[in-house]
N, C-alpha and C. Protein backbone atom coordinates (compact mmCIF):
# COMPACT_ATOMS: atom_id res chain seq x y z
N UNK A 1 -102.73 -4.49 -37.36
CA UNK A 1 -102.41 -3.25 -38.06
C UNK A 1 -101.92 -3.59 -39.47
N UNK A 2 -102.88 -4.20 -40.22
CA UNK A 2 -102.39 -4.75 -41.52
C UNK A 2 -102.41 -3.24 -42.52
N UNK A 3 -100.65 -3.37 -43.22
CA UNK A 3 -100.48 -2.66 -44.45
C UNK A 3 -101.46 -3.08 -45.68
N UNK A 4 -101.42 -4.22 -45.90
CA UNK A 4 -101.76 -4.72 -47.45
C UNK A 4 -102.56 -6.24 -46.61
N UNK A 5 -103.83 -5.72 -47.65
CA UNK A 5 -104.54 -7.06 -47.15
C UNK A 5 -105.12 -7.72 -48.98
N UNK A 6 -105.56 -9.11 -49.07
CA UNK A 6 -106.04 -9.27 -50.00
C UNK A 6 -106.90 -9.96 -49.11
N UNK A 7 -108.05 -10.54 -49.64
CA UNK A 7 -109.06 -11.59 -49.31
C UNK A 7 -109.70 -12.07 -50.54
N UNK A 8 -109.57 -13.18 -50.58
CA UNK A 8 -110.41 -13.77 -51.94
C UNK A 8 -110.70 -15.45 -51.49
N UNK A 9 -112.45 -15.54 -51.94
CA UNK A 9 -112.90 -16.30 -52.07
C UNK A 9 -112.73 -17.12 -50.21
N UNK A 10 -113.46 -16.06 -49.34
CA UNK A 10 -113.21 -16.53 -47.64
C UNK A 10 -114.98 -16.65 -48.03
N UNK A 11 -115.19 -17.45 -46.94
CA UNK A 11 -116.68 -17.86 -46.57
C UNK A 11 -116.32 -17.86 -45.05
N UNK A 12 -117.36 -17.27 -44.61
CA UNK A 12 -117.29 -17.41 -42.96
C UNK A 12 -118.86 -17.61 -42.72
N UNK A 13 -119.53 -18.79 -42.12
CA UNK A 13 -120.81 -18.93 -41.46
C UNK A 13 -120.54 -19.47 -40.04
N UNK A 14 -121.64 -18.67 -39.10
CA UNK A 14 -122.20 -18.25 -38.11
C UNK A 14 -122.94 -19.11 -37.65
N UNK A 15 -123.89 -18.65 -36.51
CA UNK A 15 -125.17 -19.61 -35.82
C UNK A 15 -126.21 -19.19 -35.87
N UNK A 16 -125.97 -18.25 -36.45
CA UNK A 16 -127.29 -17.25 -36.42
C UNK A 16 -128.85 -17.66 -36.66
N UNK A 17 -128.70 -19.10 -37.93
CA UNK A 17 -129.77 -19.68 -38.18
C UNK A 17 -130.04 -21.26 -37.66
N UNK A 18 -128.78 -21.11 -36.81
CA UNK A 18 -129.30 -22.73 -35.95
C UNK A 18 -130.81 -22.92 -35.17
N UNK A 19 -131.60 -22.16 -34.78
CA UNK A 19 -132.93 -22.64 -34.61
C UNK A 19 -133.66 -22.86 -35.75
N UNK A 20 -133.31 -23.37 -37.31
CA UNK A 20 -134.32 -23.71 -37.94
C UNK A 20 -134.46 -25.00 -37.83
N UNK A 21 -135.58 -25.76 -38.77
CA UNK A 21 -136.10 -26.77 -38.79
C UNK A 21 -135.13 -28.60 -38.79
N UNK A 22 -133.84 -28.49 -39.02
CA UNK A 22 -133.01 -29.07 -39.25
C UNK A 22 -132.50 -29.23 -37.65
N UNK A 23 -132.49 -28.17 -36.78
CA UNK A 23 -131.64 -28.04 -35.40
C UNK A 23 -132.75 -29.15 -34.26
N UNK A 24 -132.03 -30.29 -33.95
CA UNK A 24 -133.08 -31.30 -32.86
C UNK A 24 -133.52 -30.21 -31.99
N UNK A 25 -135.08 -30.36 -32.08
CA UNK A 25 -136.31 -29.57 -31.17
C UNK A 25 -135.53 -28.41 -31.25
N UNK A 26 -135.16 -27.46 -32.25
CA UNK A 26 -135.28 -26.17 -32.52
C UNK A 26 -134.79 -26.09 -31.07
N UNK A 27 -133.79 -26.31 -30.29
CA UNK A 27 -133.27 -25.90 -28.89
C UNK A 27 -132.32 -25.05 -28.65
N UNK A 28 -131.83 -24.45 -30.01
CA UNK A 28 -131.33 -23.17 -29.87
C UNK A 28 -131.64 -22.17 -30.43
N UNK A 29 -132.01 -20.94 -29.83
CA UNK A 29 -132.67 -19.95 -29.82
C UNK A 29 -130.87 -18.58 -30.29
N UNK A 30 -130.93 -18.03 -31.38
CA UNK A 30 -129.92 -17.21 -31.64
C UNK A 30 -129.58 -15.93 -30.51
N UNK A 31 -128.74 -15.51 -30.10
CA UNK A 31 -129.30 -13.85 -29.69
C UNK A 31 -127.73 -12.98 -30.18
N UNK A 32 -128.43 -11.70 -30.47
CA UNK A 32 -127.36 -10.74 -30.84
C UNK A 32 -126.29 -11.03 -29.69
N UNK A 33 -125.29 -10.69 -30.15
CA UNK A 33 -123.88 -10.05 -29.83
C UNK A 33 -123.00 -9.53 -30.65
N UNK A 34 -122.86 -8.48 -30.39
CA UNK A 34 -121.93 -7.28 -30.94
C UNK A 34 -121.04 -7.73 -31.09
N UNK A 35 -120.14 -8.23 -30.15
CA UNK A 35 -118.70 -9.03 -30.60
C UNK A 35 -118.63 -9.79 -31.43
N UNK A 36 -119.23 -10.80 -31.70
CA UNK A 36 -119.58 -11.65 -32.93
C UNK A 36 -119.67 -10.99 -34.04
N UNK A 37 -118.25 -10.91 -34.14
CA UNK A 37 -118.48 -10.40 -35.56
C UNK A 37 -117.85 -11.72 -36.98
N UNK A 38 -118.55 -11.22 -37.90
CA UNK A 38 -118.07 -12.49 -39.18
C UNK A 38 -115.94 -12.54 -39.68
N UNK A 39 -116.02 -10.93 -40.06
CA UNK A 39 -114.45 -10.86 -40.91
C UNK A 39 -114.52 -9.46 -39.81
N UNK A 40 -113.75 -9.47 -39.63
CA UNK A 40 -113.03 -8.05 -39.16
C UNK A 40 -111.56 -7.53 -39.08
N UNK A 41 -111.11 -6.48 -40.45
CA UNK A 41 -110.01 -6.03 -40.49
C UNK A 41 -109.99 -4.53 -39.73
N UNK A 42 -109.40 -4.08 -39.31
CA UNK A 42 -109.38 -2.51 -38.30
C UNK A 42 -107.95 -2.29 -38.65
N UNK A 43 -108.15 -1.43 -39.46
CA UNK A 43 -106.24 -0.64 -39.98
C UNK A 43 -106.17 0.45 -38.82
N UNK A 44 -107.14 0.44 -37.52
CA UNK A 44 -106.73 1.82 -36.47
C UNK A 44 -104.85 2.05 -36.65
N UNK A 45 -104.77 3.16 -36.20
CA UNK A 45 -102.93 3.45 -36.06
C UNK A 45 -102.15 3.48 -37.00
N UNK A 46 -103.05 2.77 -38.22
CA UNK A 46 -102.02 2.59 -39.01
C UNK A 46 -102.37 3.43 -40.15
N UNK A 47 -103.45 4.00 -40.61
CA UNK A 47 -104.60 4.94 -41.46
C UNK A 47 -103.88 4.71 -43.07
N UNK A 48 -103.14 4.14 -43.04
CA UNK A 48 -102.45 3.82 -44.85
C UNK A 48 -102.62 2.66 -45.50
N UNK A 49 -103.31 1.84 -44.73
CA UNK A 49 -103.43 0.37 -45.19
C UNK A 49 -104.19 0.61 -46.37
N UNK A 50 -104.15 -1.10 -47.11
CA UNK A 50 -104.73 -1.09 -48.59
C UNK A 50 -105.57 -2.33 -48.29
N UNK A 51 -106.80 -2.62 -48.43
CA UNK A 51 -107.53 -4.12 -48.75
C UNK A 51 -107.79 -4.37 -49.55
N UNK A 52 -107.94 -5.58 -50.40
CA UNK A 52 -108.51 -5.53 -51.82
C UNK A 52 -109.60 -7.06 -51.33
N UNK A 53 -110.32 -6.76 -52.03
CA UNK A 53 -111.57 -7.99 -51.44
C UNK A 53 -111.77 -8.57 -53.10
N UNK A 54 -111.93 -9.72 -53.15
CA UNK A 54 -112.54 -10.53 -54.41
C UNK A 54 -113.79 -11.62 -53.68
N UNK A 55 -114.82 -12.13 -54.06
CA UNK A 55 -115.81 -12.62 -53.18
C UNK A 55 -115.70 -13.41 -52.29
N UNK A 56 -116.17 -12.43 -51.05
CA UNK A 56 -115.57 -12.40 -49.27
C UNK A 56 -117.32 -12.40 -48.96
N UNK A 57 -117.82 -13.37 -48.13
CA UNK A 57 -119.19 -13.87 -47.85
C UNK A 57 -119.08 -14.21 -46.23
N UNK A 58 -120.23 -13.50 -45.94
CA UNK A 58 -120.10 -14.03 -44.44
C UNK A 58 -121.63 -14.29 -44.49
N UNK A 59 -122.54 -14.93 -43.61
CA UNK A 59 -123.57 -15.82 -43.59
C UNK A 59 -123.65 -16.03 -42.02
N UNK A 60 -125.23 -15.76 -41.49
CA UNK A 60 -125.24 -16.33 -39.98
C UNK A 60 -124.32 -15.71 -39.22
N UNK A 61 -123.72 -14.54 -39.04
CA UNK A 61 -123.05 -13.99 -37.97
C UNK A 61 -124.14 -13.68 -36.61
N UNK A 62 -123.50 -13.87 -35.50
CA UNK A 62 -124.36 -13.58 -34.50
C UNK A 62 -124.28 -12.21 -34.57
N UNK A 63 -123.49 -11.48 -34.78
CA UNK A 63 -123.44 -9.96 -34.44
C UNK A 63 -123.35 -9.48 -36.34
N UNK A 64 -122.45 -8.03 -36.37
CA UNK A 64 -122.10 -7.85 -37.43
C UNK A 64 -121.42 -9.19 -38.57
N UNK A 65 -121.63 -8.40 -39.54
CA UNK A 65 -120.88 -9.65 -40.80
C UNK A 65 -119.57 -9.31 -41.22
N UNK A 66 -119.51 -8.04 -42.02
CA UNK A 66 -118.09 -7.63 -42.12
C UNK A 66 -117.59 -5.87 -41.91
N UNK A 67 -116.78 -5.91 -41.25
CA UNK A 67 -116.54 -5.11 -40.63
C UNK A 67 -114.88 -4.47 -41.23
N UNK A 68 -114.92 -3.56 -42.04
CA UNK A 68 -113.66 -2.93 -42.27
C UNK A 68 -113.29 -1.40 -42.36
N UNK A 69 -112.62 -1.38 -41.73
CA UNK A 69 -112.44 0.37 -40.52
C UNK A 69 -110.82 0.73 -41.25
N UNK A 70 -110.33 2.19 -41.18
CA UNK A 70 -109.93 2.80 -40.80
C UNK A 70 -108.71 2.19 -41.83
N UNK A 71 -108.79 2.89 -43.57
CA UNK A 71 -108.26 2.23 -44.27
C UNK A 71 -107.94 3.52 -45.17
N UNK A 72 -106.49 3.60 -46.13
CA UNK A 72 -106.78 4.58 -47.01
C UNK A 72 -107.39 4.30 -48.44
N UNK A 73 -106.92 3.15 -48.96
CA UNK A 73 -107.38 2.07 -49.78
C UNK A 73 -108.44 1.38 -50.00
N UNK A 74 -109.46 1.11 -50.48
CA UNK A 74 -110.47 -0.27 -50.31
C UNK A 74 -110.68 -0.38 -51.52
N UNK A 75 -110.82 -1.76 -52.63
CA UNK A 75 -110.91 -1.92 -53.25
C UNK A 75 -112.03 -3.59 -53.80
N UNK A 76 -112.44 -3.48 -54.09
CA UNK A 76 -113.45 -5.14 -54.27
C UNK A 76 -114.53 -5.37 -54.65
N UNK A 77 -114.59 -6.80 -54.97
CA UNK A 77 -116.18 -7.32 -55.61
C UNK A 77 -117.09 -8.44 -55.30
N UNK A 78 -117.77 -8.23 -54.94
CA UNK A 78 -118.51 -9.61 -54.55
C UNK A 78 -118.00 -9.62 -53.15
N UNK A 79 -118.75 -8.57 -52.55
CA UNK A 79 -118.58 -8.57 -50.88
C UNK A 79 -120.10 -8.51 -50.24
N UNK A 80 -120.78 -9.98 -49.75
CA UNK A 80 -122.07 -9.99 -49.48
C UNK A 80 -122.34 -10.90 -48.18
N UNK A 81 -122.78 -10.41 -47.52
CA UNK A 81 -123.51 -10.85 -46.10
C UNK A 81 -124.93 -11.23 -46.28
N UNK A 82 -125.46 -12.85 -45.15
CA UNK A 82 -126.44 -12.90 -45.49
C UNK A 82 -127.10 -13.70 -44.02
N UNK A 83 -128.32 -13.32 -43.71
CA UNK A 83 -128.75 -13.60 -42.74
C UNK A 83 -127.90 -12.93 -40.73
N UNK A 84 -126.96 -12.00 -41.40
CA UNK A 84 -126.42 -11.77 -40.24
C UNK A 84 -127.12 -10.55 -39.12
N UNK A 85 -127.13 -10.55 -37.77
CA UNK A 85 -127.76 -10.16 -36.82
C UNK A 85 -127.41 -8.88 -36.32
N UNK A 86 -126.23 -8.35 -36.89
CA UNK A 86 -126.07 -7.41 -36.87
C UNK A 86 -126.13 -6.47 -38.01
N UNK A 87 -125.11 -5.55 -38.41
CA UNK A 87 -125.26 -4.66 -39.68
C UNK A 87 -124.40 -5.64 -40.66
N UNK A 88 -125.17 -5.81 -41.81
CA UNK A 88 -124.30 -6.37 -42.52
C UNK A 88 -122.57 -6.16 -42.99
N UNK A 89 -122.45 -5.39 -43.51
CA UNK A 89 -121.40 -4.84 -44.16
C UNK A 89 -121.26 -3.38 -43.67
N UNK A 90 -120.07 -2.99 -43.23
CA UNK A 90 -119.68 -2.00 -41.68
C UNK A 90 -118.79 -1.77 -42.34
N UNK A 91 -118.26 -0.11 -43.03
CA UNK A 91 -117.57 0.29 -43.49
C UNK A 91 -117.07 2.09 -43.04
N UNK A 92 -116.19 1.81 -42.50
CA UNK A 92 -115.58 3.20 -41.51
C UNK A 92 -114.37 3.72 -41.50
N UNK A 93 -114.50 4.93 -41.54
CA UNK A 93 -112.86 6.07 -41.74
C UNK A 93 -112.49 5.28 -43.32
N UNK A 94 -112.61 4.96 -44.18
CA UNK A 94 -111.99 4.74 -45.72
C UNK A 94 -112.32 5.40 -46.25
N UNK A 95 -110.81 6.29 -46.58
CA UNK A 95 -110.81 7.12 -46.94
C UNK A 95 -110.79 7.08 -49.06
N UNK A 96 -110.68 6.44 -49.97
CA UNK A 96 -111.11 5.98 -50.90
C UNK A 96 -110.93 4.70 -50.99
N UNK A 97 -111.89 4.16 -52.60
CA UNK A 97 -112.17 3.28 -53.01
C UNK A 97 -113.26 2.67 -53.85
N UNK A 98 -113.37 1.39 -53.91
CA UNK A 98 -114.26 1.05 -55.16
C UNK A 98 -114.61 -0.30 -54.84
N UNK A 99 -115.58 -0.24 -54.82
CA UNK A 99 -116.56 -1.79 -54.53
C UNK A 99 -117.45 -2.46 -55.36
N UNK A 100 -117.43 -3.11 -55.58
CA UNK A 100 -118.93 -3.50 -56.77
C UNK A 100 -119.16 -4.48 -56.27
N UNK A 101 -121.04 -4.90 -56.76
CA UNK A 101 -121.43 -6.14 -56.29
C UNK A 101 -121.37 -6.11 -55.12
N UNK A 102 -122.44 -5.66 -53.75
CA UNK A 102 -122.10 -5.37 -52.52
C UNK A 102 -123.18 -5.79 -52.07
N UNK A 103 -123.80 -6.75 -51.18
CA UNK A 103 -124.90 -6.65 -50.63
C UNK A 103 -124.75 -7.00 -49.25
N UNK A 104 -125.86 -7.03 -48.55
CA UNK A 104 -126.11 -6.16 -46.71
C UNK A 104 -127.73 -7.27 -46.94
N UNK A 105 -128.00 -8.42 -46.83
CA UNK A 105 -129.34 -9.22 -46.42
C UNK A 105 -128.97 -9.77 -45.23
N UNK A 106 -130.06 -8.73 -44.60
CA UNK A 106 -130.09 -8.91 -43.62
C UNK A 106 -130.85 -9.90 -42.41
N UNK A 107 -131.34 -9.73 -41.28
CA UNK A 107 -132.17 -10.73 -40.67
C UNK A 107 -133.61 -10.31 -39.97
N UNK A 108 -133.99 -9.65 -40.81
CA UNK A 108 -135.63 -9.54 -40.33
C UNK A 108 -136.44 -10.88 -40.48
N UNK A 109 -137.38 -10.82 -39.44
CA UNK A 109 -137.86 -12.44 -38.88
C UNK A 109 -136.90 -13.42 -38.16
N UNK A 110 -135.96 -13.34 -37.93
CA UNK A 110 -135.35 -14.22 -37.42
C UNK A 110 -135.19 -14.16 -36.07
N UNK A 111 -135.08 -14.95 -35.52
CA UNK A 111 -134.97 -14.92 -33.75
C UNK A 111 -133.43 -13.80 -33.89
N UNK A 112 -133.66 -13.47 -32.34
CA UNK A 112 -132.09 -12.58 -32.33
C UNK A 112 -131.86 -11.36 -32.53
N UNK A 113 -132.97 -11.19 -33.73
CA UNK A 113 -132.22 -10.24 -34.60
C UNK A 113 -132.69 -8.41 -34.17
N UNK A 114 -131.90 -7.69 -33.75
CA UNK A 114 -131.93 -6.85 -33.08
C UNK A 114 -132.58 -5.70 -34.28
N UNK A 115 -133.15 -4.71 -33.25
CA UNK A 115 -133.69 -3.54 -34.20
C UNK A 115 -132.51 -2.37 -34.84
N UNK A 116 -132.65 -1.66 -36.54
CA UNK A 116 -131.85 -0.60 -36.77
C UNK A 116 -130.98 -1.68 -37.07
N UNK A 117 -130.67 -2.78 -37.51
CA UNK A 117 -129.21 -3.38 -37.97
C UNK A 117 -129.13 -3.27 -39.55
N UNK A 118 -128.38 -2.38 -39.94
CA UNK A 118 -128.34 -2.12 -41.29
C UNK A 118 -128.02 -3.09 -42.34
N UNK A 119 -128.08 -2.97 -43.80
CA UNK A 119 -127.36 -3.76 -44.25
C UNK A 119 -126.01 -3.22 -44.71
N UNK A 120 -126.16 -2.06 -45.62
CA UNK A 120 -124.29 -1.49 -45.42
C UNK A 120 -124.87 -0.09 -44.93
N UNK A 121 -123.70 0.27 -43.88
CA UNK A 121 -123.54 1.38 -43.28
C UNK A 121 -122.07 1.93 -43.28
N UNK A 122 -121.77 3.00 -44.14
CA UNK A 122 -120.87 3.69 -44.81
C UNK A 122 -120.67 5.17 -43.54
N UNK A 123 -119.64 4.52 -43.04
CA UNK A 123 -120.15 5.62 -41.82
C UNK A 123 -118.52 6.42 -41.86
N UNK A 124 -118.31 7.70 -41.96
CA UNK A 124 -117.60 8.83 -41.53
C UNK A 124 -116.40 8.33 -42.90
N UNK A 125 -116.61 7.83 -44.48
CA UNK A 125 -116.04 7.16 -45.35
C UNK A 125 -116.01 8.65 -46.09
N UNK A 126 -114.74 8.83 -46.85
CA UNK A 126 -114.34 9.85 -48.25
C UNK A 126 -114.24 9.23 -49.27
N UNK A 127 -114.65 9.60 -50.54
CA UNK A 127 -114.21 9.18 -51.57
C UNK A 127 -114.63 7.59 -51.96
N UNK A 128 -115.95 7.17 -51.66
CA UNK A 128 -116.41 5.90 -51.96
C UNK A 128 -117.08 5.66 -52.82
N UNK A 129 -117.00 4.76 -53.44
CA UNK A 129 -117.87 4.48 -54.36
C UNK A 129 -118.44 2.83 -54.69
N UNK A 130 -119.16 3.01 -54.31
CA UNK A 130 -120.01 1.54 -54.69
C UNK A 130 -121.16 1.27 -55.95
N UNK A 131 -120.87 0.19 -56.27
CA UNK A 131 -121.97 -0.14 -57.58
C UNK A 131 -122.56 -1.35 -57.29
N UNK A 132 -123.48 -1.36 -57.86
CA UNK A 132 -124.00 -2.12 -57.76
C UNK A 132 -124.56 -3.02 -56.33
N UNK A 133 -125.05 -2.07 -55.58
CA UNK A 133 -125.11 -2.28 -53.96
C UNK A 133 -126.80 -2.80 -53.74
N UNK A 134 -126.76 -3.92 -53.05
CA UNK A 134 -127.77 -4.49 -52.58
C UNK A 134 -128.36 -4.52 -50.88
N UNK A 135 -129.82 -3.76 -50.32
CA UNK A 135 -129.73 -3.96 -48.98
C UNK A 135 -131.07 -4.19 -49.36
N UNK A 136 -131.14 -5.11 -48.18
CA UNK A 136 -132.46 -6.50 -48.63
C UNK A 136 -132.69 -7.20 -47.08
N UNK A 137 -133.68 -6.90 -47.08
CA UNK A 137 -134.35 -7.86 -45.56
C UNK A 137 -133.85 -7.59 -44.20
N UNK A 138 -133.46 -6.11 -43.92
CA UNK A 138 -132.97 -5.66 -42.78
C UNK A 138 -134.21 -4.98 -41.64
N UNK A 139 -133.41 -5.05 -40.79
CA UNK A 139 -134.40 -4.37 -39.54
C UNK A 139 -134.39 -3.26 -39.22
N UNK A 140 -132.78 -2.30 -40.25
CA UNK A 140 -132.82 -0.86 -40.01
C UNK A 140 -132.88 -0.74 -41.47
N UNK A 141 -132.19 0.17 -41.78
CA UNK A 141 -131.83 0.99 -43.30
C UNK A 141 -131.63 -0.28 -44.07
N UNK A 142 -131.25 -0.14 -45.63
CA UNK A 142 -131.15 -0.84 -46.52
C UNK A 142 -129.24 -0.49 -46.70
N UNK A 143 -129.28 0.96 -47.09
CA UNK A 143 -128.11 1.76 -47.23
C UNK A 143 -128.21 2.37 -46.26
N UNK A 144 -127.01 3.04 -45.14
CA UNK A 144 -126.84 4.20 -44.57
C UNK A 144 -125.32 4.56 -44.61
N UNK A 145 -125.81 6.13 -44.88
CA UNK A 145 -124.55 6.89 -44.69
C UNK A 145 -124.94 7.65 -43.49
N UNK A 146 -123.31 7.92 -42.68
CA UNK A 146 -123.71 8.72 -41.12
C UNK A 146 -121.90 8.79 -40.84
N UNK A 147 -121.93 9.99 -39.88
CA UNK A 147 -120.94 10.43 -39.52
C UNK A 147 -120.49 12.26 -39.89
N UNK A 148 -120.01 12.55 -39.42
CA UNK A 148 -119.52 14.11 -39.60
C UNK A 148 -118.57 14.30 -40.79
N UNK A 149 -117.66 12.90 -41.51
CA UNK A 149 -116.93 13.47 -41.68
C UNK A 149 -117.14 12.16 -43.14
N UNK A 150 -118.31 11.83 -43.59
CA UNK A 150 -118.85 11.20 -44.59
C UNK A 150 -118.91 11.94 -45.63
N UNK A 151 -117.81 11.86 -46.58
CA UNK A 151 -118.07 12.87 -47.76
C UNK A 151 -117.44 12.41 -49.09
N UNK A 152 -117.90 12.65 -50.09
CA UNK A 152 -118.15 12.70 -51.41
C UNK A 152 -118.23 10.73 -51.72
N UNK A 153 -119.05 10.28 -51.65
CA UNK A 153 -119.42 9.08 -51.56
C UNK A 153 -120.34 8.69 -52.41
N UNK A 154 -120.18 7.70 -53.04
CA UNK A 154 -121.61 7.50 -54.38
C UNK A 154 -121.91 6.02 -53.90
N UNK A 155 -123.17 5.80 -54.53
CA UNK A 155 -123.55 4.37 -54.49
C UNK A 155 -124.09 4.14 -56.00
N UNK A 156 -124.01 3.50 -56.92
CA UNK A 156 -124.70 3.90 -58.28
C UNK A 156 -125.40 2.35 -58.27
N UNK A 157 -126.59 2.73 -59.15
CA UNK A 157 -127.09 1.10 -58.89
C UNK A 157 -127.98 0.41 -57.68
N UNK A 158 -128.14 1.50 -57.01
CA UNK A 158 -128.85 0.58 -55.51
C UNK A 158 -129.86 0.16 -55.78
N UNK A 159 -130.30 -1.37 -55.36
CA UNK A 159 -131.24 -2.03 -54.68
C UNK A 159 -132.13 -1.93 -53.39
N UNK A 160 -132.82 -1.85 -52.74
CA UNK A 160 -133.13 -1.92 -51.46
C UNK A 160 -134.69 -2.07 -51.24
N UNK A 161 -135.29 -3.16 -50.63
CA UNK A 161 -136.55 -3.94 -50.91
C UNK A 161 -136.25 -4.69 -49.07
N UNK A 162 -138.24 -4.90 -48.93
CA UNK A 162 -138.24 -5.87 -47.76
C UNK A 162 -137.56 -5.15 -46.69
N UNK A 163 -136.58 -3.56 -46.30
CA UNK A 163 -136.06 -3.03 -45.09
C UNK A 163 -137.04 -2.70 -44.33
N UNK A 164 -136.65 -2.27 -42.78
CA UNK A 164 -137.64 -1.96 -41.80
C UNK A 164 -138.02 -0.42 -41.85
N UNK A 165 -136.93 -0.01 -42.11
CA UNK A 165 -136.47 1.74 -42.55
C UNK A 165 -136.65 1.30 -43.64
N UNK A 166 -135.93 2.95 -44.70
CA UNK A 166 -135.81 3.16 -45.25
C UNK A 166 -134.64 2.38 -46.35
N UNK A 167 -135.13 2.76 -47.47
CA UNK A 167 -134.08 1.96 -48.26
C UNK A 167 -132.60 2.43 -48.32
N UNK A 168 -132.60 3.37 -48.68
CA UNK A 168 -131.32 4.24 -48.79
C UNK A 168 -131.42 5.50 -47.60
N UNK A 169 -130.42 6.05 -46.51
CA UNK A 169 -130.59 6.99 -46.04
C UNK A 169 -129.30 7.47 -45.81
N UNK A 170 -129.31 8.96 -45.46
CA UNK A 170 -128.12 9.64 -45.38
C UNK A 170 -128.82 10.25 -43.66
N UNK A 171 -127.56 9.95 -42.74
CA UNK A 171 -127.78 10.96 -41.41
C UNK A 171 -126.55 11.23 -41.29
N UNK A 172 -125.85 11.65 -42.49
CA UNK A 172 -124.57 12.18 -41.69
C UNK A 172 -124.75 13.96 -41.72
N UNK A 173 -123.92 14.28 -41.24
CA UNK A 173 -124.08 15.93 -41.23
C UNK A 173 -123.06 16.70 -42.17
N UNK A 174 -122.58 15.54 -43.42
CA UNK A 174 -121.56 16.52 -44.31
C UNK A 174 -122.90 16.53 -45.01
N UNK A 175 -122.68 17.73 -46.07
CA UNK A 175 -123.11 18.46 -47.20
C UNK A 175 -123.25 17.47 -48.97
N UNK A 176 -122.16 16.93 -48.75
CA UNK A 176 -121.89 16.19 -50.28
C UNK A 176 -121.74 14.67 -50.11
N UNK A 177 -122.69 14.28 -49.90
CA UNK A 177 -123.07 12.91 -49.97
C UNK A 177 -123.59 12.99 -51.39
């Protein structure tokens, strides 16, 4: 139940790409798991927390990459996931903030890698704003927004190339996305 978080300059890699050419006789084969996740902060209970991110990288997660929930605060740059098996970058209940430099490359072609895994998914978030956002090589969306209670949220700047879906999508059911 963290009040005040900083993160700067964390690297977290995974297994996600241990069956390539380097791994003796390619003898491990990746597979999703949800639990596997890369970074995961969850302010549940506590809904006032603050994070501030400076470049926070996760790489090869078996499941999701980074995962940060239920915040009033979010603030950061250079927050990028790469090759991970789940949704890249998992962003929920934050209620404002400001991100730049964001990318979600994801794991299409890779053993493991499950269908619909986004690269950022901005789900039931107020008051967001991202620049400069990158979603690249996923098996679901590039961008998704979703949730009931997803509102007034920008992305300025998006990228999104190589997804299975769509590049950018909105399924939430507020009005002002």
């Amino acid at each position: 139940k963290p009040a005040g978080v900083f993160l700067e300059d964390v690297d977290v890699t995974g297994q996600a790409n241990e069956a390539g050419p380097w791994c003796i006789a390619n003898a491990y084969v990746p597979v999703y798991d949800a639990g596997a996740i890369g970074i995961k902060i969850d302010g549940s209970g506590v809904n006032e927390g603050y994070v501030w991110t400076r470049r926070v990288r996760c790489e090869s997660s078996m499941g999701p990459g980074i995962q940060l929930t239920d915040f009033v605060f979010l603030y950061g740059e250079n927050l990028e996931t790469y090759a991970c098996l789940g949704i890249g970058v998992y962003l929920e209940d934050i209620i404002e903030g400001s991100l730049t430099n964001v990318t979600g490359r994801g794991a299409s072609g890779l053993a493991g890698a499950p269908a619909s895994a986004h690269g950022i998914a901005i789900v039931d978030c107020q008051g967001l704003q991202i620049s400069n956002a990158k979603g690249i090589n996923n098996t679901g969306h590039g961008i998704l927004f979703s949730g009931a209670s997803c509102l007034y949220n920008m992305v300025n700047n998006a990228q999104c190339w190589d997804n299975t879906l769509y590049g950018v999508a909105d399924a939430s059911s507020a009005a002002s996305v």
